[in-house]
Protein backbone atom coordinates (compact mmCIF):
# COMPACT_ATOMS: atom_id res chain seq x y z
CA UNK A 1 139.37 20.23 24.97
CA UNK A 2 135.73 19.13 25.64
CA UNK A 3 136.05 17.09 28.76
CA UNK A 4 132.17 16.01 28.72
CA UNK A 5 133.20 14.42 25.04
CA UNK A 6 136.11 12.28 26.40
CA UNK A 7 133.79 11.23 29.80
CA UNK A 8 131.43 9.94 27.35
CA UNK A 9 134.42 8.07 25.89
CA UNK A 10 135.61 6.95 28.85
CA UNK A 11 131.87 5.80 30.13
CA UNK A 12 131.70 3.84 26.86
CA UNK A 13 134.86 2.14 27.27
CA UNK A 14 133.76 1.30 30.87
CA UNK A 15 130.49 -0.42 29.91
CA UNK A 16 133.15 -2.53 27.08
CA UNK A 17 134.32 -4.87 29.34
CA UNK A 18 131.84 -7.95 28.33
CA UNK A 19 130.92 -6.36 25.23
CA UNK A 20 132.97 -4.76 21.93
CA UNK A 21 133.16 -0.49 22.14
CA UNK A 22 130.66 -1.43 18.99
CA UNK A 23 127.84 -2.71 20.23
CA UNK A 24 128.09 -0.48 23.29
CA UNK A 25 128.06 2.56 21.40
CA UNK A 26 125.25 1.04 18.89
CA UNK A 27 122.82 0.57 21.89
CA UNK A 28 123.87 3.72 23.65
CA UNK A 29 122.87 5.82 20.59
CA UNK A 30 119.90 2.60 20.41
CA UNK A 31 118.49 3.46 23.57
CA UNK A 32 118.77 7.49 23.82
CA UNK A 33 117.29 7.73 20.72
CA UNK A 34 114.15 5.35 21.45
CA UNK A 35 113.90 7.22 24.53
CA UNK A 36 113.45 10.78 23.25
CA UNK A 37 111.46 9.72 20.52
CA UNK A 38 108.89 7.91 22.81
CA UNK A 39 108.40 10.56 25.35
CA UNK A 40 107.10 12.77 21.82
CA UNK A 41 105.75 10.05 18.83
CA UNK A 42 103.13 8.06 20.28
CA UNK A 43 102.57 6.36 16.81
CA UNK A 44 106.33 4.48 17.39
CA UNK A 45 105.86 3.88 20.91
CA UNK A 46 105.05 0.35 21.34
CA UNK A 47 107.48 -0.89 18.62
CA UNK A 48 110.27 1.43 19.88
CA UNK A 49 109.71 0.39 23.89
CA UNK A 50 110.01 -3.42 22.58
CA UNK A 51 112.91 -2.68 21.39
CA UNK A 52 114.20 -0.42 24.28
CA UNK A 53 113.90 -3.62 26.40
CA UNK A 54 115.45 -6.17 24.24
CA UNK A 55 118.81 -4.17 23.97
CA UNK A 56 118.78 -3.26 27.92
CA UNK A 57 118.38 -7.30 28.89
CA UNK A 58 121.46 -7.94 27.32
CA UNK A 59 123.01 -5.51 29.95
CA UNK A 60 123.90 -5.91 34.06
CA UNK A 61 122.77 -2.80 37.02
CA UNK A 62 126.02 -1.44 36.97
CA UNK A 63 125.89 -0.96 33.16
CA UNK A 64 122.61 -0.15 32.48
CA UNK A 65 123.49 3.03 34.91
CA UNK A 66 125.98 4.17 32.70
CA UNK A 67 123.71 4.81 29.90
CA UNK A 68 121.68 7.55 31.26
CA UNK A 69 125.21 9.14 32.45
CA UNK A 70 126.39 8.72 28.90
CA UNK A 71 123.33 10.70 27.69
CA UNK A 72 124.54 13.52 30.12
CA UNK A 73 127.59 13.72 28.78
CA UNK A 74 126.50 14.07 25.49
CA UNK A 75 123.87 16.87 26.46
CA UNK A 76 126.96 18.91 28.22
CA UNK A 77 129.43 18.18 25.15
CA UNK A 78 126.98 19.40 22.66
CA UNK A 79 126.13 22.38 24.90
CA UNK A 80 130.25 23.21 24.90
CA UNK A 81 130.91 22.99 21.54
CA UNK A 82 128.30 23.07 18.77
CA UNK A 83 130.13 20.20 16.72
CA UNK A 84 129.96 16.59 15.61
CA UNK A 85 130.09 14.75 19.32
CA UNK A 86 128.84 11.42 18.49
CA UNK A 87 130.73 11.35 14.86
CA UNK A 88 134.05 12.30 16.69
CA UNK A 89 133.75 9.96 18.99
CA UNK A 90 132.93 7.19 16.61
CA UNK A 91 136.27 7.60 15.29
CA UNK A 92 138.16 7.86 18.58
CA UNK A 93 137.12 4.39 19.62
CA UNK A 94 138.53 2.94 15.43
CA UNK A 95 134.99 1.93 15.38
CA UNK A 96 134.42 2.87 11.69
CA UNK A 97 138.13 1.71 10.46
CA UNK A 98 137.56 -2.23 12.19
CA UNK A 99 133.67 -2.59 11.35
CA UNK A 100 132.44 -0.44 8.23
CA UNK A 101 135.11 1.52 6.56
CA UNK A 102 132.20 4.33 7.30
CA UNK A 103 134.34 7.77 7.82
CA UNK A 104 132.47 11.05 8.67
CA UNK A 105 133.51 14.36 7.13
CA UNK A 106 135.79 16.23 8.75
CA UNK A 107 134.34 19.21 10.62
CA UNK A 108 136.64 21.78 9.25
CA UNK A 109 135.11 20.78 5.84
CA UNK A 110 131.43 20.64 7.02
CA UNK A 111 132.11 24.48 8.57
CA UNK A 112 133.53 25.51 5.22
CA UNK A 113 130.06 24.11 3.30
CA UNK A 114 127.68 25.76 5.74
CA UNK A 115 129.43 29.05 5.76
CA UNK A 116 129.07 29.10 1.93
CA UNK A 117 125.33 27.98 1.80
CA UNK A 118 124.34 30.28 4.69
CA UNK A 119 124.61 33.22 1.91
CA UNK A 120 121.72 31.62 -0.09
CA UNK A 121 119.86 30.62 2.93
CA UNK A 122 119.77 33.98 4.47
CA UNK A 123 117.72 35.34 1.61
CA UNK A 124 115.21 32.40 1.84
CA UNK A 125 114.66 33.03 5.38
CA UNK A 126 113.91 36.81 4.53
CA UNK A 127 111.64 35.81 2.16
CA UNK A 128 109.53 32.64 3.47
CA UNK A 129 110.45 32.33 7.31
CA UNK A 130 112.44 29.03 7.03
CA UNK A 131 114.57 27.28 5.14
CA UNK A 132 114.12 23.23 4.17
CA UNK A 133 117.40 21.60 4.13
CA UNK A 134 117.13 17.90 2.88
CA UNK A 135 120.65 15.93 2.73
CA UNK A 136 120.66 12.06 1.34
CA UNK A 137 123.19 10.79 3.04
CA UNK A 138 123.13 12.38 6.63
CA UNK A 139 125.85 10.27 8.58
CA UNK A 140 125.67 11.74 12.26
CA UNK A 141 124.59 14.69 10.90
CA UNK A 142 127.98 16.87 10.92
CA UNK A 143 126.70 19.04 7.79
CA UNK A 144 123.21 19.93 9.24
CA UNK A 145 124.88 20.96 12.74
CA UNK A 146 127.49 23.51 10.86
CA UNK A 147 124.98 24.61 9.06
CA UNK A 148 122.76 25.22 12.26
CA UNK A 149 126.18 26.82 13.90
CA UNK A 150 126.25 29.53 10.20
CA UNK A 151 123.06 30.20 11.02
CA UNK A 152 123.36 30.96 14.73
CA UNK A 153 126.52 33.07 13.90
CA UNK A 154 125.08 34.80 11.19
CA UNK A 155 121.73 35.59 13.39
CA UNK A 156 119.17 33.65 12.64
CA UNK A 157 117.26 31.05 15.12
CA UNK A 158 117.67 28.01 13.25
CA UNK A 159 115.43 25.95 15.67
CA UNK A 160 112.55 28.23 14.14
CA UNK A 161 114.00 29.18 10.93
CA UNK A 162 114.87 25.74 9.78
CA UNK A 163 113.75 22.27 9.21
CA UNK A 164 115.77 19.21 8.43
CA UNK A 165 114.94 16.00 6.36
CA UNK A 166 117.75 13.59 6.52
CA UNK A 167 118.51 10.32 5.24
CA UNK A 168 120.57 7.12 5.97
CA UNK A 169 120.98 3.67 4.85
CA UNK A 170 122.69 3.08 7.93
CA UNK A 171 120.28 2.60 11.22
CA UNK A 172 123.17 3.58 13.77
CA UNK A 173 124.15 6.92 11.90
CA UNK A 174 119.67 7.35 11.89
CA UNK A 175 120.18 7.34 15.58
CA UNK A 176 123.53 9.43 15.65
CA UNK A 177 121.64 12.29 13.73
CA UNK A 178 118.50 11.86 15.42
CA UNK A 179 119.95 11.87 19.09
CA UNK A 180 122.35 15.10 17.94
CA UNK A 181 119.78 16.67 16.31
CA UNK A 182 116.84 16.00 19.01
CA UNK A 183 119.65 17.74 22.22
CA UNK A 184 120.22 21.05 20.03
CA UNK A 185 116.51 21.73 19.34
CA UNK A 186 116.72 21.38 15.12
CA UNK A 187 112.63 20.32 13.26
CA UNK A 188 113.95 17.19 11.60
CA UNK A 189 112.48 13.97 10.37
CA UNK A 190 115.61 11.66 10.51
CA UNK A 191 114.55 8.83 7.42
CA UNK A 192 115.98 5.32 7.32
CA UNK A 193 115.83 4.36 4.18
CA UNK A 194 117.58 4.52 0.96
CA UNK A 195 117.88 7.42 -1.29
CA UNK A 196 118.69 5.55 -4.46
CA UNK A 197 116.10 3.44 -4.57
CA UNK A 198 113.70 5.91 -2.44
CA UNK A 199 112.92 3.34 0.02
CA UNK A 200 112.09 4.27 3.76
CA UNK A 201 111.88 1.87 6.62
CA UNK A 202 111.02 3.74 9.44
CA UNK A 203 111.11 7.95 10.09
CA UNK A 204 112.25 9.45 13.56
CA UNK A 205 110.68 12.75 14.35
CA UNK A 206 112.82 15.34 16.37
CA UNK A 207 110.72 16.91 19.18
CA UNK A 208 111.11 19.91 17.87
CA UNK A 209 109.41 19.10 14.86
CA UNK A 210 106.79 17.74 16.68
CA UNK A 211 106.07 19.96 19.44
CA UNK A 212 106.67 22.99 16.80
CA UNK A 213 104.18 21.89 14.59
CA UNK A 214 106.37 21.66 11.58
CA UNK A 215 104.04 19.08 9.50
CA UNK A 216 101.08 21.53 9.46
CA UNK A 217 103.73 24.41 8.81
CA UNK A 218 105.43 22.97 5.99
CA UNK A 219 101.46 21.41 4.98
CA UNK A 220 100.73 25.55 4.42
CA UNK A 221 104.06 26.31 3.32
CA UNK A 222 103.52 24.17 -0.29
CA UNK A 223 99.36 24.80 -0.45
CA UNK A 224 99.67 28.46 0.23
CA UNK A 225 99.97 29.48 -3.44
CA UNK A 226 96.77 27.78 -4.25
CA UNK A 227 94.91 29.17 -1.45
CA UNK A 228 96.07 32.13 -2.11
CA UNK A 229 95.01 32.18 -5.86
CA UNK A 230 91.71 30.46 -4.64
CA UNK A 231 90.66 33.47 -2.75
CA UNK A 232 91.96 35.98 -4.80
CA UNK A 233 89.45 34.08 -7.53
CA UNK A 234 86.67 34.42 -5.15
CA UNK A 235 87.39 37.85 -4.20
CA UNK A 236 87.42 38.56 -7.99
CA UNK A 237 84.03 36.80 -8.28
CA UNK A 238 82.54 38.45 -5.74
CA UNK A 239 83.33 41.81 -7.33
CA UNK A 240 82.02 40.75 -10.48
CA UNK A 241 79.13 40.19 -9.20
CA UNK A 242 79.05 43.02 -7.24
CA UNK A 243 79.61 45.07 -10.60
C-alpha cells in the first residue's frame, strides 16, 4: 500500500470541508502545476501567476498550507511506486463517476501496452538516441508513465532517451499529466487543445524539456538529413573542383 498516496487523499479530503473534493483537487493539481511551470517558462509567467492568485483567494491559512503538503505527498507517492498517483486518486474520491463520466485506464492495461511497444522502441533508441512518443488523448498520463517504467526496466534512461507530446481537451487532466510528468523527470510538452480539430489553447513545458534542451534537440533531430546532404554536396563540390 502507498501510504504517501492515501495522505494525499486524506489532505484533500481535509481541505473539502467548505469546498467539493472537486474543486479541491482541480486547484491542487491548478496550483502545483502553475508553480513548476513558472519557476522554468518565463514566457507563461505572468498569465500563469494571475491565475495562481485567483484560485489561492478563494482559500483560508489553514488550507492554503495543505497544498504545498499535498505536493509532498505526491513527490513521495510517485517516488514509491512508478504508477498513475493523481489518476488513482481521482477515482478514489468518485470524482470522475459524479462530475464527467471521465474514467482513466486501468494500470494493469497501460503496463501491458508499454511492455509491448518497448520492443519497437528499443531499436529506435539504438538507432537515433530517443524516441518521440506523441499520444492524443493523454488523460493523467497513465500510458506515458508505463511506458517510462518499460523503459527503465528494460535499461534505458527514459528522461534522456525520450520525449513526450501529449494532448487533452480536458484542462484538469493537462495539469494531471503535466504535474506527473514534471516530478519523474520525462521532456514533455503537455498541449491543451483538441486533437480532432487540431486546436491548441495553451502548451505546458516539463522542466525537463526545458532545462534539457529538447526544442533545439528535436530542431536537429528533423533538419539533420538536409544538413547532412548539404555538406556532403559541398564536400562533393569542393572535390570537383579540386579535380
Amino acid at each position: 500500500m502507498n501510504t504517501h498516496k492515501s495522505n494525499l487523499t486524506k489532505l484533500i479530503k481535509q481541505n473539502s470541508y467548505r469546498h467539493s473534493a472537486w474543486k479541491v483537487f482541480t486547484d491542487f493539481i491548478a496550483l502545483s502545476s502553475i508553480s513548476i511551470s513558472n519557476a522554468v517558462d518565463l514566457r507563461h509567467w505572468d498569465e500563469r501567476e494571475k491565475r495562481y492568485m485567483d484560485i489561492i483567494s478563494g482559500y483560508d491559512r489553514d488550507e492554503i498550507d495543505r497544498f504545498p503538503k499535498m505536493l509532498a505527498e505526491l513527490v513521495a507517492a510517485l517516488e514509491t511506486e512508478m504508477t498513475d498517483v493523481l489518476g488513482q486518486v481521482y477515482m478514489e474520491l468518485e470524482l470522475g463517476s459524479k462530475q464527467t463520466g471521465q474514467f482513466f485506464t486501468p494500470w494493469s492495461v497501460c503496463q501491458m501496452m508499454a511492455e509491448i511497444a518497448v520492443t519497437d522502441a528499443g531499436e529506435k533508441i539504438e538507432n537515433n538516441g530517443f524516441i518521440t512518443v506523441n499520444e492524443p488523448a493523454v488523460g493523467g498520463g497513465a500510458m506515458i508513465i508505463a511506458l517510462a517504467e518499460a523503459l527503465k526496466k528494460a535499461g534505458y534512461n527514459y528522461q534522456k532517451q525520450m520525449v513526450v507530446a501529449a494532448t487533452d481537451i480536458d484542462i484538469r487532466a493537462v495539469h494531471m499529466c503535466y504535474l506527473q510528468l514534471s516530478i519523474l523527470g520525462i521532456p514533455a510538452v503537455v498541449y491543451h487543445g483538441d486533437t480532432i480539430s487540431l486546436k491548441t489553447y495553451d502548451e505546458w513545458f516539463t522542466p525537463a524539456y526545458i532545462l534539457g534542451g529538447w526544442s533545439l534537440r528535436k530542431w536537429w533531430e528533423e533538419k539533420k538529413p538536409d544538413i547532412q546532404n548539404i555538406a556532403s554536396k559541398a564536400e562533393q563540390l569542393k572535390l570537383n573542383l579540386v579535380i
